[in-house]
Protein backbone atom coordinates (compact mmCIF):
# COMPACT_ATOMS: atom_id res chain seq x y z
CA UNK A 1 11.99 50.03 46.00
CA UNK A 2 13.22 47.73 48.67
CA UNK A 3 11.41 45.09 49.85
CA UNK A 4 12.19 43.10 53.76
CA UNK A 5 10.10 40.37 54.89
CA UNK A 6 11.13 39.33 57.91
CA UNK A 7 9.59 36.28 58.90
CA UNK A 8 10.09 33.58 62.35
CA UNK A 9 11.21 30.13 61.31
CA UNK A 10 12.40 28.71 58.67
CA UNK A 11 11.31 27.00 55.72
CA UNK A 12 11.17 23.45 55.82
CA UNK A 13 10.13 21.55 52.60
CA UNK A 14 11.63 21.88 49.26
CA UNK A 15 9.05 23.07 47.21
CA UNK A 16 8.57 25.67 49.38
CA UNK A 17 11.92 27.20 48.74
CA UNK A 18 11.71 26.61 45.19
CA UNK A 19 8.87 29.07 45.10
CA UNK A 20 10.43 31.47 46.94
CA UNK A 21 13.23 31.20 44.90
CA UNK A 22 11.01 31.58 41.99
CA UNK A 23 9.38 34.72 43.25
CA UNK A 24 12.54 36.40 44.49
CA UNK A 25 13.79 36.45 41.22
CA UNK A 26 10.65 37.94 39.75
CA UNK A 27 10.67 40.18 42.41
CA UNK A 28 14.48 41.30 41.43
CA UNK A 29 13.39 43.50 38.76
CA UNK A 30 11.44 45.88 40.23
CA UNK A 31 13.71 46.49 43.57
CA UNK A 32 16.07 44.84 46.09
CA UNK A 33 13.86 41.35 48.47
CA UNK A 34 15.75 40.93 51.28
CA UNK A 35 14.27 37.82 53.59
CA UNK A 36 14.91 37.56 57.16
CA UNK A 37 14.13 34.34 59.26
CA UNK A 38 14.27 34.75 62.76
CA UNK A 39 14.41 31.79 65.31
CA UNK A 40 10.88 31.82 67.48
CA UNK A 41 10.72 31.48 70.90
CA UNK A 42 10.37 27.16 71.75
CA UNK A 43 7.57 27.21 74.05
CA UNK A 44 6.25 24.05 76.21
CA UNK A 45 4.02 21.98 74.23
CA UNK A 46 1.11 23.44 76.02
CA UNK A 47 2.45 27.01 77.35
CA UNK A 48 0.42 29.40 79.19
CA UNK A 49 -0.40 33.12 78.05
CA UNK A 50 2.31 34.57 80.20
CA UNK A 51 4.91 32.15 78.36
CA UNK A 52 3.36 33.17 74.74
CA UNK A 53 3.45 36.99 75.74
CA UNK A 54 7.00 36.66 76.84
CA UNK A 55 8.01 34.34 73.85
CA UNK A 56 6.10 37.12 71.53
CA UNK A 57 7.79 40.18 73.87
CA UNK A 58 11.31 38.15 72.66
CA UNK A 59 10.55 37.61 69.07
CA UNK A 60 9.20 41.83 68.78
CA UNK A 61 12.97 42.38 70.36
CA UNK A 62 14.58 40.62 67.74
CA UNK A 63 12.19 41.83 64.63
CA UNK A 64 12.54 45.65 65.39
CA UNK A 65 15.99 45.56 65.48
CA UNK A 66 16.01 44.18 61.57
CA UNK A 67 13.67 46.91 60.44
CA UNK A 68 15.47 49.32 58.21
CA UNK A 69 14.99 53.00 58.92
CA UNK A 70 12.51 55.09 56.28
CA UNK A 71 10.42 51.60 56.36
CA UNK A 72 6.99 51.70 55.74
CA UNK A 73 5.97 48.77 58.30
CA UNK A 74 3.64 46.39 57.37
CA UNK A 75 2.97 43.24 59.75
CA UNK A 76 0.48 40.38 58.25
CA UNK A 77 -2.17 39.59 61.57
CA UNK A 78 -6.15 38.51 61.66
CA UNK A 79 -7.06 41.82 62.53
CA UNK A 80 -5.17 44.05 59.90
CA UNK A 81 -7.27 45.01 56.97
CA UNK A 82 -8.08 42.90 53.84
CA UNK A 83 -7.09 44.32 50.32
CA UNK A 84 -7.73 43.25 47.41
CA UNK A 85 -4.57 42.96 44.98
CA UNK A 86 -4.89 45.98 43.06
CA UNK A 87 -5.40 47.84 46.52
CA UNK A 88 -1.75 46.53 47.55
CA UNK A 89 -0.52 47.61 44.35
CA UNK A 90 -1.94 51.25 44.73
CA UNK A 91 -0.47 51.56 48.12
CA UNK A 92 3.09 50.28 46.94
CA UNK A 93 2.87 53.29 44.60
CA UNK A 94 1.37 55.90 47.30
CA UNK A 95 4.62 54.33 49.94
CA UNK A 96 6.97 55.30 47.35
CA UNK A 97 5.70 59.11 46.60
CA UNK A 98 5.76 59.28 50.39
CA UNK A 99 9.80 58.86 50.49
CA UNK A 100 9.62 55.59 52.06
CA UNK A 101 12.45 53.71 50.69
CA UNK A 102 11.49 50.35 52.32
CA UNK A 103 8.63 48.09 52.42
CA UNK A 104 9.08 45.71 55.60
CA UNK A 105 6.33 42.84 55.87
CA UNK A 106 6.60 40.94 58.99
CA UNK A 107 5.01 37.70 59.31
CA UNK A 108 4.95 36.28 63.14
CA UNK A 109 5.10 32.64 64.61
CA UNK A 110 2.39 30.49 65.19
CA UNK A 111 1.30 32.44 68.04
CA UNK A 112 1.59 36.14 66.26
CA UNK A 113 3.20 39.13 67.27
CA UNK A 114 3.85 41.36 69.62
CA UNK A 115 1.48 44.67 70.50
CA UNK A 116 4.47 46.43 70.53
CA UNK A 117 5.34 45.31 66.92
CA UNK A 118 1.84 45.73 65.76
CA UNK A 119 2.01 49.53 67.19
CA UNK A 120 4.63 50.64 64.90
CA UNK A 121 2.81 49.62 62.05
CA UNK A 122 2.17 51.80 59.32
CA UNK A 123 -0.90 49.06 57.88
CA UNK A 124 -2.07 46.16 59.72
CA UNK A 125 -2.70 43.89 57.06
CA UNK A 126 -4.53 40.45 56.80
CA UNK A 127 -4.92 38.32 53.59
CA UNK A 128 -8.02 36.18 55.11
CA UNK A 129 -10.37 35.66 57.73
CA UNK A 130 -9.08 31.91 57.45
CA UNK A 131 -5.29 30.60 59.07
CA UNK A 132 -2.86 29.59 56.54
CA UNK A 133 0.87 27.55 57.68
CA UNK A 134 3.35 30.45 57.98
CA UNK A 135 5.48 28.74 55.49
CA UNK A 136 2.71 29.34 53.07
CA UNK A 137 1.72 32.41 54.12
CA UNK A 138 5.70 33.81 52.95
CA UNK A 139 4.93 32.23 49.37
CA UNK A 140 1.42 33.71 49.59
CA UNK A 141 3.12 37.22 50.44
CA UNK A 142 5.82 36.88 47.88
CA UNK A 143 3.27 36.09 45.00
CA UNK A 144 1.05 39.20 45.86
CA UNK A 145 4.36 41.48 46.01
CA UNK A 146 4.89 40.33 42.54
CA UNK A 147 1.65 40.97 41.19
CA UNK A 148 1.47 44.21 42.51
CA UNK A 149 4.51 45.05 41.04
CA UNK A 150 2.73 43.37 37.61
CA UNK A 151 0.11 45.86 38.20
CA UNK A 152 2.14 48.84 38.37
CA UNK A 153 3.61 48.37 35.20
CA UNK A 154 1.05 46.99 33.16
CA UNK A 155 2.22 43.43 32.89
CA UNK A 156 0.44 40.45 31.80
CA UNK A 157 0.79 38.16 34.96
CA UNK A 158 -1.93 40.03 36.50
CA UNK A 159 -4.83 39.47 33.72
């Protein structure tokens, strides 16, 4: 299975990157992680809704022209729906009997995403009711791609 995250901005502090590291190469045995960062929109320190919704209209250009074709298209936003970690890891397994070769996550700027990215979703999906940095949020994403991948095949980082 192949796995894209594509994600706006990049990741800043060290440790960061060392867990992403970490968690790519766990990832590496069960399929291909590809990572996209994307460069969001700079807005004015206080922009107004039509500057976000153009900023976000930009950034949705840029992200679906990354998404693989056969992707099963997953963007991460307060509204998707909350699953639990051995709910992700059933619905990796349904995605591939589908014929879905590729998982894409997409994980927006600090303002979100687009409608129009968010409308050709396959799952809306949110991890919590609560805001996390969107540097954490690709560790955060990253460790529960693992473990459902852990789950699927019976492995002891899940218990």
């Amino acid at each position: 299975m192949n796995i894209t995250v594509i994600c706006l901005g990049k990741l800043k502090e060290s440790y960061l990157r060392d867990a992403i590291s970490e968690y790519s190469k766990r990832i590496s045995a069960y399929g291909k992680l590809n990572i996209i960062e994307l460069s969001p929109v700079k807005l004015p320190e206080n922009p107004s809704d039509t500057q976000i919704n153009s900023a976000l209209e930009k950034e949705a250009e840029e992200i679906l022209k990354k998404i693989p074709s056969n992707s099963f298209i997953i963007p991460l936003c307060v509204e998707g729906t909350l699953k639990s970690s051995e709910e992700l890891a059933s619905k990796f397994n349904e995605i591939s009997l589908s014929g879905k070769s590729n998982i894409v996550f997409i994980i927006g700027s600090s303002f979100g995403l687009s409608d129009r990215v968010k409308k050709q979703s396959d799952l809306k999906l949110s991890f919590s009711k609560m805001t996390f940095p969107h540097q954490l949020m690709r560790v955060m994403l990253l460790e529960q791609i693992y473990r459902a991948f852990q789950i699927n095949n019976n492995g002891k980082y899940h218990k």
